[in-house]
Structures are given as structure tokens and as C-alpha cells.
C-alpha atoms as a PDB file:
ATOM      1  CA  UNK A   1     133.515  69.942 111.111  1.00  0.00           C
ATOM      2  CA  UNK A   2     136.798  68.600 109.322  1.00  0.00           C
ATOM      3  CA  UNK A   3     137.916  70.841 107.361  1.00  0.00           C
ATOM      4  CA  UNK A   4     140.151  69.672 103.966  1.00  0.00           C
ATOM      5  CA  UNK A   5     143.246  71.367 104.887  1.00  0.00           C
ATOM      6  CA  UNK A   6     142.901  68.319 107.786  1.00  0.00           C
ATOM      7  CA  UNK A   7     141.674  66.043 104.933  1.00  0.00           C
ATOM      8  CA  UNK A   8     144.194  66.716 101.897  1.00  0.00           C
ATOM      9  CA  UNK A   9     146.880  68.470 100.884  1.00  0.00           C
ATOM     10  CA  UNK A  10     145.582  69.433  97.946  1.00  0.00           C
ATOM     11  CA  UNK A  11     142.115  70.935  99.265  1.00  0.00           C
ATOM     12  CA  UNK A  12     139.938  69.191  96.795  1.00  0.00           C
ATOM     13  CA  UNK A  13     137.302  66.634  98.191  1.00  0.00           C
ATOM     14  CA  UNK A  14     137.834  64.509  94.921  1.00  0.00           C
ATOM     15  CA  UNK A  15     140.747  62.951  96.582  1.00  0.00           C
ATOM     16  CA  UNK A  16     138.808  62.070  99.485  1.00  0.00           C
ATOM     17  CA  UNK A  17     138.002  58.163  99.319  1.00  0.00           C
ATOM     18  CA  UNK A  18     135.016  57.836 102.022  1.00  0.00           C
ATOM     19  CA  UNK A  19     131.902  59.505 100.947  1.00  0.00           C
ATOM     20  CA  UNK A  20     130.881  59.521 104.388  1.00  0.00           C
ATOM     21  CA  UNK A  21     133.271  62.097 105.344  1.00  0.00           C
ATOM     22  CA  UNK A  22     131.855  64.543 102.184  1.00  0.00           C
ATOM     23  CA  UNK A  23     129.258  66.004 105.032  1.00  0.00           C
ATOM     24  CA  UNK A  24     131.935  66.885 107.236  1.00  0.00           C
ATOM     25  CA  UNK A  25     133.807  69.096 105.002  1.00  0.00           C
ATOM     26  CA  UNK A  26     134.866  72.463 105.596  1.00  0.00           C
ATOM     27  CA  UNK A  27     135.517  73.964 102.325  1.00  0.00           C
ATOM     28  CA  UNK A  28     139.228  75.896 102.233  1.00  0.00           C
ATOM     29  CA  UNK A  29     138.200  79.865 101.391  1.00  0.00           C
ATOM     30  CA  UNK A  30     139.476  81.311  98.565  1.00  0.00           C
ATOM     31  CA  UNK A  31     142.475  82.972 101.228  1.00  0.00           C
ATOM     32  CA  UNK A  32     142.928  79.769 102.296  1.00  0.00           C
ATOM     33  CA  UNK A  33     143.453  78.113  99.019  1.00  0.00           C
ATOM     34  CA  UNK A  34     145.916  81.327  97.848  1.00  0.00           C
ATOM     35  CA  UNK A  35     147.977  80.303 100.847  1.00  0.00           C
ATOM     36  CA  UNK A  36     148.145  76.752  99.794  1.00  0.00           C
ATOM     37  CA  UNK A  37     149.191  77.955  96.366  1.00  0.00           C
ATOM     38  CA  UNK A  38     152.342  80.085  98.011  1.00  0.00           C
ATOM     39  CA  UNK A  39     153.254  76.538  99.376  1.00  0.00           C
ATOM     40  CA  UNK A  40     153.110  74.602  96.073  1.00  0.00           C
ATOM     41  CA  UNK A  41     155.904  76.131  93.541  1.00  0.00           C
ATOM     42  CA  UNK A  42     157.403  74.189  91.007  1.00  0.00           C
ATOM     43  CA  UNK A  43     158.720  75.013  87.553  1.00  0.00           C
ATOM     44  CA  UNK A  44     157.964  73.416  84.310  1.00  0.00           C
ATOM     45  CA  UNK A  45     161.651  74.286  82.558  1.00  0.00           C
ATOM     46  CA  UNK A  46     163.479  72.207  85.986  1.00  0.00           C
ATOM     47  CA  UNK A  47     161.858  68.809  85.225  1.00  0.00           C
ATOM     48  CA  UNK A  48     164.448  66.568  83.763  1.00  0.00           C
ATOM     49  CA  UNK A  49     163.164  64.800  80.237  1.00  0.00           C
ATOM     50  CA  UNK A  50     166.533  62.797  79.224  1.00  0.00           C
ATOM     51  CA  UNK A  51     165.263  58.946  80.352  1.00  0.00           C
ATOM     52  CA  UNK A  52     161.535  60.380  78.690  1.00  0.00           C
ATOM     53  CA  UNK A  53     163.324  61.243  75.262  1.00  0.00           C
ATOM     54  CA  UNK A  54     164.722  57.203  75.471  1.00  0.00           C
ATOM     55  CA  UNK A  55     161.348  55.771  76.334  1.00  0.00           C
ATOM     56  CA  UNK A  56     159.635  57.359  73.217  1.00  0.00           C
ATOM     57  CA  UNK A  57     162.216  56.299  71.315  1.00  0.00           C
ATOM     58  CA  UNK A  58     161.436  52.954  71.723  1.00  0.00           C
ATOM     59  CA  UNK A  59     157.379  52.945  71.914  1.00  0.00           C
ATOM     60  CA  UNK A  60     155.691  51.395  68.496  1.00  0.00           C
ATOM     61  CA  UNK A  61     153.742  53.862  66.357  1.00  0.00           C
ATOM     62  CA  UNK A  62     150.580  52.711  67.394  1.00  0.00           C
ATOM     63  CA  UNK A  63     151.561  53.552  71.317  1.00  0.00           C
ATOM     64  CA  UNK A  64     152.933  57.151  70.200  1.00  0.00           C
ATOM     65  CA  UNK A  65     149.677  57.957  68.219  1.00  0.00           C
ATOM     66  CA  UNK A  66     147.235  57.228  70.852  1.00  0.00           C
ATOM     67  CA  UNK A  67     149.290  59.208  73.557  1.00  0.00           C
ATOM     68  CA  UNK A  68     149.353  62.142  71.769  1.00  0.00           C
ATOM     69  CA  UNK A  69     145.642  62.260  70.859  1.00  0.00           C
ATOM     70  CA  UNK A  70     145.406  61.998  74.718  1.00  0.00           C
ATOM     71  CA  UNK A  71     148.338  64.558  75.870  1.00  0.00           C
ATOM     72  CA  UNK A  72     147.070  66.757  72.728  1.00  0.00           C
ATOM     73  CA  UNK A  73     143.953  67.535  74.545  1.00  0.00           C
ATOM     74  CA  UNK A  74     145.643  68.565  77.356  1.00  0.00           C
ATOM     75  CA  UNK A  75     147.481  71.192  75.962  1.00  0.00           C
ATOM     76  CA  UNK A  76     145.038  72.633  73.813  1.00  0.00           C
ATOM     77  CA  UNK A  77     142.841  72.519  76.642  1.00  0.00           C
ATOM     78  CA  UNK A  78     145.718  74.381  79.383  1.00  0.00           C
ATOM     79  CA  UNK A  79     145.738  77.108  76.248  1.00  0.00           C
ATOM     80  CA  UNK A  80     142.154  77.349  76.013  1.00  0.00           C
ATOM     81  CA  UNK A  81     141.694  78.152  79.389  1.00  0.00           C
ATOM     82  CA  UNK A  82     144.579  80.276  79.802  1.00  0.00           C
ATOM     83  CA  UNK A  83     143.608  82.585  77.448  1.00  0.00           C
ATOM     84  CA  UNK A  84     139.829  82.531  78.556  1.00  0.00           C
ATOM     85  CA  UNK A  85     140.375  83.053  82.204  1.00  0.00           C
ATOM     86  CA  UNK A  86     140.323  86.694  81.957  1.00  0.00           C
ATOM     87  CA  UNK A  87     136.760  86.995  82.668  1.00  0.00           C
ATOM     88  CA  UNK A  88     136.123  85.569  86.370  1.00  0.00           C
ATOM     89  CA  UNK A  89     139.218  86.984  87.150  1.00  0.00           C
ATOM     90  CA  UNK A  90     137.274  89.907  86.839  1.00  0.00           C
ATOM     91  CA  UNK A  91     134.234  89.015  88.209  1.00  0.00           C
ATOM     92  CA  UNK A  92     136.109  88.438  91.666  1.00  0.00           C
ATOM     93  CA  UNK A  93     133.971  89.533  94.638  1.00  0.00           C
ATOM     94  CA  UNK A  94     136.268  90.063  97.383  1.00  0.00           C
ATOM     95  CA  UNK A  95     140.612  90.774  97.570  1.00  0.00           C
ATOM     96  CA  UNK A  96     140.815  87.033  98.602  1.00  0.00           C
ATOM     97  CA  UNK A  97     138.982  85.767  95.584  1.00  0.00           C
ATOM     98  CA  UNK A  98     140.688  88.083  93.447  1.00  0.00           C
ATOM     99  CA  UNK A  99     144.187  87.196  94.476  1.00  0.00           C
ATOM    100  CA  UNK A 100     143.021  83.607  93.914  1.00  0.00           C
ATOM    101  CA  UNK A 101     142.181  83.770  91.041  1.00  0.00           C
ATOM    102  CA  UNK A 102     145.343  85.468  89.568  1.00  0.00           C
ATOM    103  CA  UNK A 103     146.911  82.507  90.876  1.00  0.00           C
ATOM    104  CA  UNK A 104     144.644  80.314  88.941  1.00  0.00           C
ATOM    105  CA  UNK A 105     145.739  81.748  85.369  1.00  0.00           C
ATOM    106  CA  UNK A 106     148.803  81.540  86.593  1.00  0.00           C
ATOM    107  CA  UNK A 107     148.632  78.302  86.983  1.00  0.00           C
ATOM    108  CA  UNK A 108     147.176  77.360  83.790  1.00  0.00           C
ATOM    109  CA  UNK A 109     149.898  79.302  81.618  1.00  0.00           C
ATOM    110  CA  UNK A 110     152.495  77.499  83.445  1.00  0.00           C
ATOM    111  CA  UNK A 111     150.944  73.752  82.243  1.00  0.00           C
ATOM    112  CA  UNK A 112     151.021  75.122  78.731  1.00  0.00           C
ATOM    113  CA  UNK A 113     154.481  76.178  79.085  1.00  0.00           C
ATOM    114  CA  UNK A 114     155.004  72.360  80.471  1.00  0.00           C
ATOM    115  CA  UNK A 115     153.655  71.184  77.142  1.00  0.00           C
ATOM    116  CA  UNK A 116     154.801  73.344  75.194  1.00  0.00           C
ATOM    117  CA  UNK A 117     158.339  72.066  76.052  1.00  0.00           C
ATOM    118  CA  UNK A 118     157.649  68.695  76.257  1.00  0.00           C
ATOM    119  CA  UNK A 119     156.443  68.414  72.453  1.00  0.00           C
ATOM    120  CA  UNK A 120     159.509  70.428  71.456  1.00  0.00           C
ATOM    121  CA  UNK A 121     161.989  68.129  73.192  1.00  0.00           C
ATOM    122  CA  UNK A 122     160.077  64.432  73.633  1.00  0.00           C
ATOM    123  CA  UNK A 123     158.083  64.600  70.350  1.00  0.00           C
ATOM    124  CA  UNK A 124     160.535  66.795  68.647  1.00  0.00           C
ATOM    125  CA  UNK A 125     157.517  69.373  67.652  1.00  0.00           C
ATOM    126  CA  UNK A 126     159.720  72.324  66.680  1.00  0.00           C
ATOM    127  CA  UNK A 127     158.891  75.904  66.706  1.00  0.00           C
ATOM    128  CA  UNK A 128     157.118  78.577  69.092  1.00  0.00           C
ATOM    129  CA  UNK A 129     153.647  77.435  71.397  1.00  0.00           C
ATOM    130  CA  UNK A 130     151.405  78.931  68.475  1.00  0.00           C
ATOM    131  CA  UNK A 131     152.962  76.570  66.087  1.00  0.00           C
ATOM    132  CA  UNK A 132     152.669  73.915  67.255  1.00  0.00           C
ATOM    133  CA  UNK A 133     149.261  74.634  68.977  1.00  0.00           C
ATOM    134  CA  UNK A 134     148.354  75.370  65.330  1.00  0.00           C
ATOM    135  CA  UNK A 135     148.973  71.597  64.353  1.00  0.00           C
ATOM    136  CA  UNK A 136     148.002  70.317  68.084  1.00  0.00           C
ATOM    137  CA  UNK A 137     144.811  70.967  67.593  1.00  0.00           C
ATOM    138  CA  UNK A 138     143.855  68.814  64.334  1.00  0.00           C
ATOM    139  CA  UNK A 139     144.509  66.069  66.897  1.00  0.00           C
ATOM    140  CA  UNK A 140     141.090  66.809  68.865  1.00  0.00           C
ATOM    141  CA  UNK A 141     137.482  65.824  68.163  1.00  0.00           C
ATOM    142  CA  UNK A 142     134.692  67.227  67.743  1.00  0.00           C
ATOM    143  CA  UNK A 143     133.074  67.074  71.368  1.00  0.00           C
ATOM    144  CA  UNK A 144     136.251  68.739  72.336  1.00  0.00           C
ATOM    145  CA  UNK A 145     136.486  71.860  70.091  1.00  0.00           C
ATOM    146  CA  UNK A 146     132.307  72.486  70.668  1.00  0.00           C
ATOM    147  CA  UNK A 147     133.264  72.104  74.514  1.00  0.00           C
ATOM    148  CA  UNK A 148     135.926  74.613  74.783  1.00  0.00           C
ATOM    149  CA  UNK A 149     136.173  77.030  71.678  1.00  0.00           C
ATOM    150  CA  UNK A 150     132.143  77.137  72.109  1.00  0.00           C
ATOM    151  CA  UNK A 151     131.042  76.757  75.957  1.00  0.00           C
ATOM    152  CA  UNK A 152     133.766  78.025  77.471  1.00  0.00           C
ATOM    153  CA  UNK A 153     134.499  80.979  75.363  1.00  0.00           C
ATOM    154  CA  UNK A 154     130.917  82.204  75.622  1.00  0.00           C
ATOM    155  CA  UNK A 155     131.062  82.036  79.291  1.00  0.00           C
ATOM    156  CA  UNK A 156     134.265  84.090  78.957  1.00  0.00           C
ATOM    157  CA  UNK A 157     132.565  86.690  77.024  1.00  0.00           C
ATOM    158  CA  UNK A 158     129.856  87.477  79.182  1.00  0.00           C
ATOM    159  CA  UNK A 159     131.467  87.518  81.864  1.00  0.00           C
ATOM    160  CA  UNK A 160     134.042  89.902  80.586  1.00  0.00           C
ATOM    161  CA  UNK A 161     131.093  92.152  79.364  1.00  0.00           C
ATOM    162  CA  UNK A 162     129.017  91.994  82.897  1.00  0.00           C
ATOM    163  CA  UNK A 163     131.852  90.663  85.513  1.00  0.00           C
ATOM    164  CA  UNK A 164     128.765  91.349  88.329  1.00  0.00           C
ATOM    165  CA  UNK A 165     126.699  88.893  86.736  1.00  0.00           C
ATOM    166  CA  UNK A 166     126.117  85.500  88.603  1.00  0.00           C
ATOM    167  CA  UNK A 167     124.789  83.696  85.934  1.00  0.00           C
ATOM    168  CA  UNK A 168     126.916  83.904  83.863  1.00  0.00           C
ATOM    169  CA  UNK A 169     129.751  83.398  86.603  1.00  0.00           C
ATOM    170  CA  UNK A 170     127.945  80.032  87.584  1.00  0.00           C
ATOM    171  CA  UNK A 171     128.041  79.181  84.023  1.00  0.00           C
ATOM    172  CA  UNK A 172     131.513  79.836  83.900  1.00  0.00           C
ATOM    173  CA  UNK A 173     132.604  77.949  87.227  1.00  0.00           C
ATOM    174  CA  UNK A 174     130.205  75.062  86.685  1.00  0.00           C
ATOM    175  CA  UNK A 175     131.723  74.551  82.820  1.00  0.00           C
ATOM    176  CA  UNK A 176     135.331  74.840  83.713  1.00  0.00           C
ATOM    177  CA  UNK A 177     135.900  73.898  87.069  1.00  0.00           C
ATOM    178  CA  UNK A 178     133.320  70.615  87.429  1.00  0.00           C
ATOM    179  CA  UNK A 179     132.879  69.645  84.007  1.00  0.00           C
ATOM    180  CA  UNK A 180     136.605  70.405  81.937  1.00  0.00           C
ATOM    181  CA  UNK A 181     138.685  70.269  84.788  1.00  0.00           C
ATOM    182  CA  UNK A 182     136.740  68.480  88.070  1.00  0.00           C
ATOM    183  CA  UNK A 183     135.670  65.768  85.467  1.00  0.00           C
ATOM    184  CA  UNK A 184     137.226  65.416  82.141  1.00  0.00           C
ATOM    185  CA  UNK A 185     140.799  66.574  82.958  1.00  0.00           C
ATOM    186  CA  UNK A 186     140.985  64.780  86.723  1.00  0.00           C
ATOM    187  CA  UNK A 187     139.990  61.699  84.966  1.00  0.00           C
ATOM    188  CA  UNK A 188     142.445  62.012  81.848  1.00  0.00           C
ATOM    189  CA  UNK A 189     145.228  62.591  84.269  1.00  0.00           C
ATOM    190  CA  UNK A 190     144.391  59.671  86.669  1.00  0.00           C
ATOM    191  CA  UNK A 191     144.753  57.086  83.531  1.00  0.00           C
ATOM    192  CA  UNK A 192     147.480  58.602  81.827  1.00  0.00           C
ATOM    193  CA  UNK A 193     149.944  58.685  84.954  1.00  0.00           C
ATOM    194  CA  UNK A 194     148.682  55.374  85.698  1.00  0.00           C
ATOM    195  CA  UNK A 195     149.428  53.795  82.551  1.00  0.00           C
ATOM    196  CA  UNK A 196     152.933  55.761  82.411  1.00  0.00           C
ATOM    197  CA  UNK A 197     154.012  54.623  86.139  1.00  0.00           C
ATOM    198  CA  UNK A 198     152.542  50.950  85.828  1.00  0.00           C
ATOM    199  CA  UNK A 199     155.049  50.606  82.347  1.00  0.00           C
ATOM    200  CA  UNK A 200     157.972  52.485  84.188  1.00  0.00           C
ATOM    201  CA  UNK A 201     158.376  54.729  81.349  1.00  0.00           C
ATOM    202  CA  UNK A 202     158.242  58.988  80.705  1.00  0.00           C
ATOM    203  CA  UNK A 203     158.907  59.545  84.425  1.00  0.00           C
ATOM    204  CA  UNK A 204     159.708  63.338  83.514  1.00  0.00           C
ATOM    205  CA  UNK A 205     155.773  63.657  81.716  1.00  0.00           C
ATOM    206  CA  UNK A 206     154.727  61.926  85.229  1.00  0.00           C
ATOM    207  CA  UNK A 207     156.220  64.447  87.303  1.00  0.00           C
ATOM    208  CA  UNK A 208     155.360  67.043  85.834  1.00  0.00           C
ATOM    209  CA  UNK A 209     151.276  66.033  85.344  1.00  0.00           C
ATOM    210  CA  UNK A 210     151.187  65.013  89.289  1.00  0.00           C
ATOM    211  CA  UNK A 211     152.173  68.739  89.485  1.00  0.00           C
ATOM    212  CA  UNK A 212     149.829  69.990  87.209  1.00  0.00           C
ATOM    213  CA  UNK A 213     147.094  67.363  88.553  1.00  0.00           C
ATOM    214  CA  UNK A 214     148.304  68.826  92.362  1.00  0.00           C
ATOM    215  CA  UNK A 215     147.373  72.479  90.711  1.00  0.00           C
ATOM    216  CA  UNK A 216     143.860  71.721  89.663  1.00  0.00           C
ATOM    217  CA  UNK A 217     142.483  69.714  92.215  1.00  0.00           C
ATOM    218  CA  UNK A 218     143.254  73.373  94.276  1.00  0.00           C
ATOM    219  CA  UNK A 219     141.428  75.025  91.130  1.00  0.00           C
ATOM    220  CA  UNK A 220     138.349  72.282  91.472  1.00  0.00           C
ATOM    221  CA  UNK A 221     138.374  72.973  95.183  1.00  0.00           C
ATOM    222  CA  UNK A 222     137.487  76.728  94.300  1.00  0.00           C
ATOM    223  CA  UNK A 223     134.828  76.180  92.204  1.00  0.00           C
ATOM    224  CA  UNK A 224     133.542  73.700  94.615  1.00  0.00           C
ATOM    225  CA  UNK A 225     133.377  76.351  97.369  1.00  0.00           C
ATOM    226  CA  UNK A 226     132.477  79.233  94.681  1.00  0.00           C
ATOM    227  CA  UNK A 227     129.103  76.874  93.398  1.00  0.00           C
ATOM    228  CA  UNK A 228     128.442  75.981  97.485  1.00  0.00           C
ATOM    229  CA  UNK A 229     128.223  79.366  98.053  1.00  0.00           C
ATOM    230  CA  UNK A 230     125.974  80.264  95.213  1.00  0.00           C
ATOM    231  CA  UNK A 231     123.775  77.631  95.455  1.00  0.00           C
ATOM    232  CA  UNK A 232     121.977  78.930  98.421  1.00  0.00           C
ATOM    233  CA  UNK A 233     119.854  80.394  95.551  1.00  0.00           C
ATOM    234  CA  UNK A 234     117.302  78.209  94.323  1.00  0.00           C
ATOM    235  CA  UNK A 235     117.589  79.726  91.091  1.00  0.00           C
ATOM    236  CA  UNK A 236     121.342  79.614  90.956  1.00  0.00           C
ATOM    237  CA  UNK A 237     121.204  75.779  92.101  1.00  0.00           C
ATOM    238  CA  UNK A 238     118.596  75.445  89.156  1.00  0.00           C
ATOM    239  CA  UNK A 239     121.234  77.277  86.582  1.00  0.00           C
ATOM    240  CA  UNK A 240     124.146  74.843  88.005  1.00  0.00           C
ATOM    241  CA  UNK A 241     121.495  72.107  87.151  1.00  0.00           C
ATOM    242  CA  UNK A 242     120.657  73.213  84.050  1.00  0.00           C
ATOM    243  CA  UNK A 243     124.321  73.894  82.879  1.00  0.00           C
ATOM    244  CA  UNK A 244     125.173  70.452  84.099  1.00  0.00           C
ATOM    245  CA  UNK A 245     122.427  68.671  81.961  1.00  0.00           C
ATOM    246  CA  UNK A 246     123.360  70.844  78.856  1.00  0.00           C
ATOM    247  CA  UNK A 247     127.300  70.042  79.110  1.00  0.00           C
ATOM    248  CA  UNK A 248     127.709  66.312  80.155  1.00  0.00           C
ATOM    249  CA  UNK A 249     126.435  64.873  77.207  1.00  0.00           C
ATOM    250  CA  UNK A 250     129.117  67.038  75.210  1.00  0.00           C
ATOM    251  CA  UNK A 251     131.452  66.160  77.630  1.00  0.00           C
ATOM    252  CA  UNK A 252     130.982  62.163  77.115  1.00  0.00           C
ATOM    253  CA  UNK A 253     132.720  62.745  73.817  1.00  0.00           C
ATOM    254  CA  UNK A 254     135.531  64.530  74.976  1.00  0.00           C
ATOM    255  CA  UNK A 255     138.009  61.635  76.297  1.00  0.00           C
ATOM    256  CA  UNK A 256     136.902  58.866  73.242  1.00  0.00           C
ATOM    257  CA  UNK A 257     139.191  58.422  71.016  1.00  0.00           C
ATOM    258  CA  UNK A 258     138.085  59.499  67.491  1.00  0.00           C
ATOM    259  CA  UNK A 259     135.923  57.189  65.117  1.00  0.00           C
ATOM    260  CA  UNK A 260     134.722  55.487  68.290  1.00  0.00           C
ATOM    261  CA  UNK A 261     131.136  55.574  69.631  1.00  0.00           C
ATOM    262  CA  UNK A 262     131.040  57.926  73.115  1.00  0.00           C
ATOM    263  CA  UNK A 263     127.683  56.062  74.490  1.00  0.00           C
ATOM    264  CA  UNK A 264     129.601  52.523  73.002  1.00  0.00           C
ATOM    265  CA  UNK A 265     132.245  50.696  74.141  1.00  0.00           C
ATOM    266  CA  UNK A 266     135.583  52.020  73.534  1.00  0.00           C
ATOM    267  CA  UNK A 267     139.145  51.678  75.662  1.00  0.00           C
ATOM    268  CA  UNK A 268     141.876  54.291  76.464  1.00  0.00           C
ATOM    269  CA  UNK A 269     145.200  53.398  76.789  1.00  0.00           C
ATOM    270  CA  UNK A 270     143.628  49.875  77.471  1.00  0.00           C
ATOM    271  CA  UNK A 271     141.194  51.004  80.382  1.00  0.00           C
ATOM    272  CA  UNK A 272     137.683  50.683  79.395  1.00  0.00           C
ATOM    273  CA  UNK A 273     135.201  53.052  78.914  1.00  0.00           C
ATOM    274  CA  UNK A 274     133.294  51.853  81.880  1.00  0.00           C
ATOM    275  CA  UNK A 275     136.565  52.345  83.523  1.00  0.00           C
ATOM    276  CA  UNK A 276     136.728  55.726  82.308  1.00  0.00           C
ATOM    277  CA  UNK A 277     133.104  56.731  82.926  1.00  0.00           C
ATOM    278  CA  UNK A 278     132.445  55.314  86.478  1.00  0.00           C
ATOM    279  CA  UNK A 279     135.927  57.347  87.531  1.00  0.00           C
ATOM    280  CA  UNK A 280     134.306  60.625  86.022  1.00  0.00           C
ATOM    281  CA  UNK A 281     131.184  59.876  87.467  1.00  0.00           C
ATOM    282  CA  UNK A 282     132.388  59.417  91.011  1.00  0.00           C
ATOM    283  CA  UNK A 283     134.056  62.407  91.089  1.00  0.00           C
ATOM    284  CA  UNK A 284     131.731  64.850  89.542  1.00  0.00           C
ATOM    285  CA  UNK A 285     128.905  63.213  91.943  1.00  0.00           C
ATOM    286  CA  UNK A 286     131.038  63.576  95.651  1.00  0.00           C
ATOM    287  CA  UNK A 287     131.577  67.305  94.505  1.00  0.00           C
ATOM    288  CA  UNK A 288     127.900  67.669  93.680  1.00  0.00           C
ATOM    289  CA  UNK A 289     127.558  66.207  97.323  1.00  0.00           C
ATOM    290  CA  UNK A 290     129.247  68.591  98.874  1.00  0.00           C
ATOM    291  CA  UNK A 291     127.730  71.591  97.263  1.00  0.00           C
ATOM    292  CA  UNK A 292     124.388  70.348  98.268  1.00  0.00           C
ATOM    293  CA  UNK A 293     123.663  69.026  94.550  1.00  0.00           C
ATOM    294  CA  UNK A 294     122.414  65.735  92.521  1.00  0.00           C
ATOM    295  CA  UNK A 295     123.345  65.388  88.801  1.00  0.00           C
ATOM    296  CA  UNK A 296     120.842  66.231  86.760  1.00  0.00           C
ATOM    297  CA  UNK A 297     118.589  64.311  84.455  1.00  0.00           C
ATOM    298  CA  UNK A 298     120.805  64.443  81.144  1.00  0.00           C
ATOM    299  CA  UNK A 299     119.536  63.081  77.821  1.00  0.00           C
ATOM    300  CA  UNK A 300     122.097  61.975  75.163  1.00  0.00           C
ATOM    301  CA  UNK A 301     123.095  64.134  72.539  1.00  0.00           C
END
């Protein structure tokens, strides 16, 4: 068996290209992954923004407008689930998991606090996170806000209310760590730091997303192992399933830019939304793989 720590860095078997090597993976444990964490510090306040500040200087309008939609997401969406982590944090089942999963929130305040900064002193977005969270968030759509101030904060609640039970902890892992993070943000991050590095431009904002990309592909690796485990229940598997088929057509909205049709055509940053979709796809479907899953049958919202 090969296990990832062999196959990546990062522990996530997204980042694996040959999907004949998914049925040799060794998923990293929960210690495992805490360990990797301990090796992966950086600091969103160290990452120098001077040659970013130039390069937005100089984009047109147009250019600015669409990259912020995009980046907007993100940091409502490293808020969201910041503040709505609480819950499987306490619905950890072992000290391993648990001090995992500390790491996790960690984690995901630190990427707001990377945002948070960089719309202060690239966008010149003045005043405290809430602020500008507050005027952030008329930037997202619709699919978006049902997505994460609906899904995700219901999952939070029950499992803050019941942290033993497993449904609702599946819902939870399957919602945030396959569909907002192991799909939508994965995907969102490979097209924005490719468009950035293939123009030479905001090399500060590309820095600082590898790191945050380099944190969740060790989240995504979690819930991979966490819905592996789980799974040996047919009934679990069937709730995975289930959540799946209920979130992916909400989750087909999320990255379309608004006023455009999310089962149309429509381009991001110039990439297509075949582009787009077939990334997603590919690596939602080699986690599924490797947690001994298919997608589900989904029908359009």
C-alpha cells in the first residue's frame, strides 16, 4: 500500500494525477495529518504586497470587478467556516482527531486574516474584518449564500446540539470538506493562481493562496479519511449519497459569475465553464474513489 505521505506533501489524493494509483492509497490518520500541520507554518501578516499594490493599480475596471467577485467568495467563505467549525470540533472521537481539528479552525481564521489584509492594503477596503465582511458579502450570489449561511450552518447546529451524532457529522464533513472546500474552493484556487502567475502579476495574493490552497488540501484529506471510515455503514454511505445529490446542484451556482446561467455557458477569468466543471468534477470523483463511493444521480435545481 502507498501511503500519501509517499505520494504528496500535502496528503490530499486530489493532487494525485494517475487514477490508477487512487487504490493504493493509504489515507494519512488524523495524527498523521496534525504532524504534517506542525511542519507547514506560515503567517499571513509576513507576505510582502508592495509589487501587488502596483499591479492593481494598473488593471482596467472590468479586470478588478471580476476578481473581486471571485476573491470575495473566498473570504466570506474562510469566515463562514471559521465561525461554523465549532461543532465537529466537538464531535471529535479520539485525542488525535480532536487535536486535528483545532488545527483546522485554526487554519481557517488565519485565511480570513490573509484577506482581511489584503482588501485593506491591495483594494484599499478600510476598516475592521466585520466591515468590510459587511460590504464583502453583497458581492456573492445566491447559490453561494443558500450554500453556506443555509447548509453549512445547519450542519453546525446539530452537531453542536448532538456532537455524538454521525449523521449529522457526515453531513457536516461531506458539505464542507468535499463539496465547499474538496470541490468549489480547490477549483476556484486552481484558476485564480493560474490566471495570476500566467499574467505575472499579484505575486503576494499568489503566495499567499498556494499557502492557503497547501492548508486545505490537508483539511480535504481529513474528510476524505473521516467519510472512508464512515462509510463502512451502508446507511452512512447512503447519507454521504444523499447529501451529495442534495448539494451539487447548489453548488453548480456557486463559482458563475452573477446574471449568468450555471447549467449554460459562462467563462471565469477567461476559462470556460467546461473548463471549470470538468476540473471540479475530477476531483470530487478520485476522492469519491478512494472512499469507496460513485457520485450520485443529481437532478438540476
Amino acid at each position: 500500500m502507498a501511503s500519501l505521505l509517499d505520494l504528496t506533501s500535502q496528503g490530499d489524493v486530489g493532487t494525485i494525477s494517475d487514477d490508477s494509483q487512487l487504490a493504493k492509497v493509504k489515507l494519512m490518520t488524523p495524527q498523521q495529518l496534525y504532524e504534517l500541520w506542525e511542519r507547514q507554518p506560515w503567517m499571513s501578516q509576513a507576505i510582502a504586497l508592495d509589487k501587488d499594490v502596483a499591479d492593481w493599480a494598473a488593471l482596467s475596471d472590468e479586470e478588478k470587478a471580476e476578481i473581486v467577485w471571485l476573491m470575495s467568495s473566498f473570504f466570506v467563505g474562510e469566515e463562514r467556516v471559521t465561525t461554523q467549525f465549532a461543532g465537529i470540533v466537538m464531535a471529535y472521537e479520539d485525542q488525535s482527531e480532536e487535536a486535528y481539528l483545532t488545527t483546522q479552525q485554526v487554519d481557517e481564521a488565519r485565511h480570513t486574516q490573509f484577506f482581511a489584509r489584503y482588501y485593506r492594503e491591495v483594494f484599499d477596503r478600510v476598516g475592521g474584518i466585520d466591515a468590510q465582511l459587511d460590504k464583502v458579502r453583497k458581492d456573492v450570489n445566491d447559490a453561494f449564500l443558500q450554500l453556506f449561511d443555509v447548509h453549512l450552518v445547519d450542519a453546525c447546529k446539530r452537531l453542536v446540539a448532538d456532537p455524538t451524532d454521525r449523521e449529522a457529522k457526515v453531513d457536516f464533513v461531506t458539505t464542507y470538506h468535499m463539496i465547499i472546500e474538496g470541490t468549489l474552493a480547490l477549483t476556484g484556487q486552481f484558476f485564480l493562481t493560474d490566471f495570476f502567475e500566467r499574467r505575472g502579476i499579484l505575486p503576494g495574493f499568489v503566495e499567499g493562496f498556494k499557502l492557503i490552497s497547501q492548508d486545505e488540501h490537508r483539511h480535504v484529506a481529513y474528510g476524505t479519511w473521516y467519510l472512508k471510515q464512515a462509510c463502512q455503514d451502508p446507511a452512512l454511505m447512503r447519507r454521504m449519497q444523499d447529501k451529495l445529490a442534495e448539494l451539487l446542484p447548489i453548488a453548480a451556482g456557486v463559482l458563475v459569475p452573477k446574471g449568468k446561467d450555471p447549467f449554460g455557458e459562462w467563462d471565469l477569468l477567461g476559462y470556460s465553464s467546461t473548463e471549470v466543471n470538468e476540473f471540479a468534477f475530477k476531483a470530487l470523483t478520485r476522492r469519491l474513489k478512494v472512499i469507496g463511493a460513485g457520485l450520485p444521480e443529481v437532478t438540476p435545481a
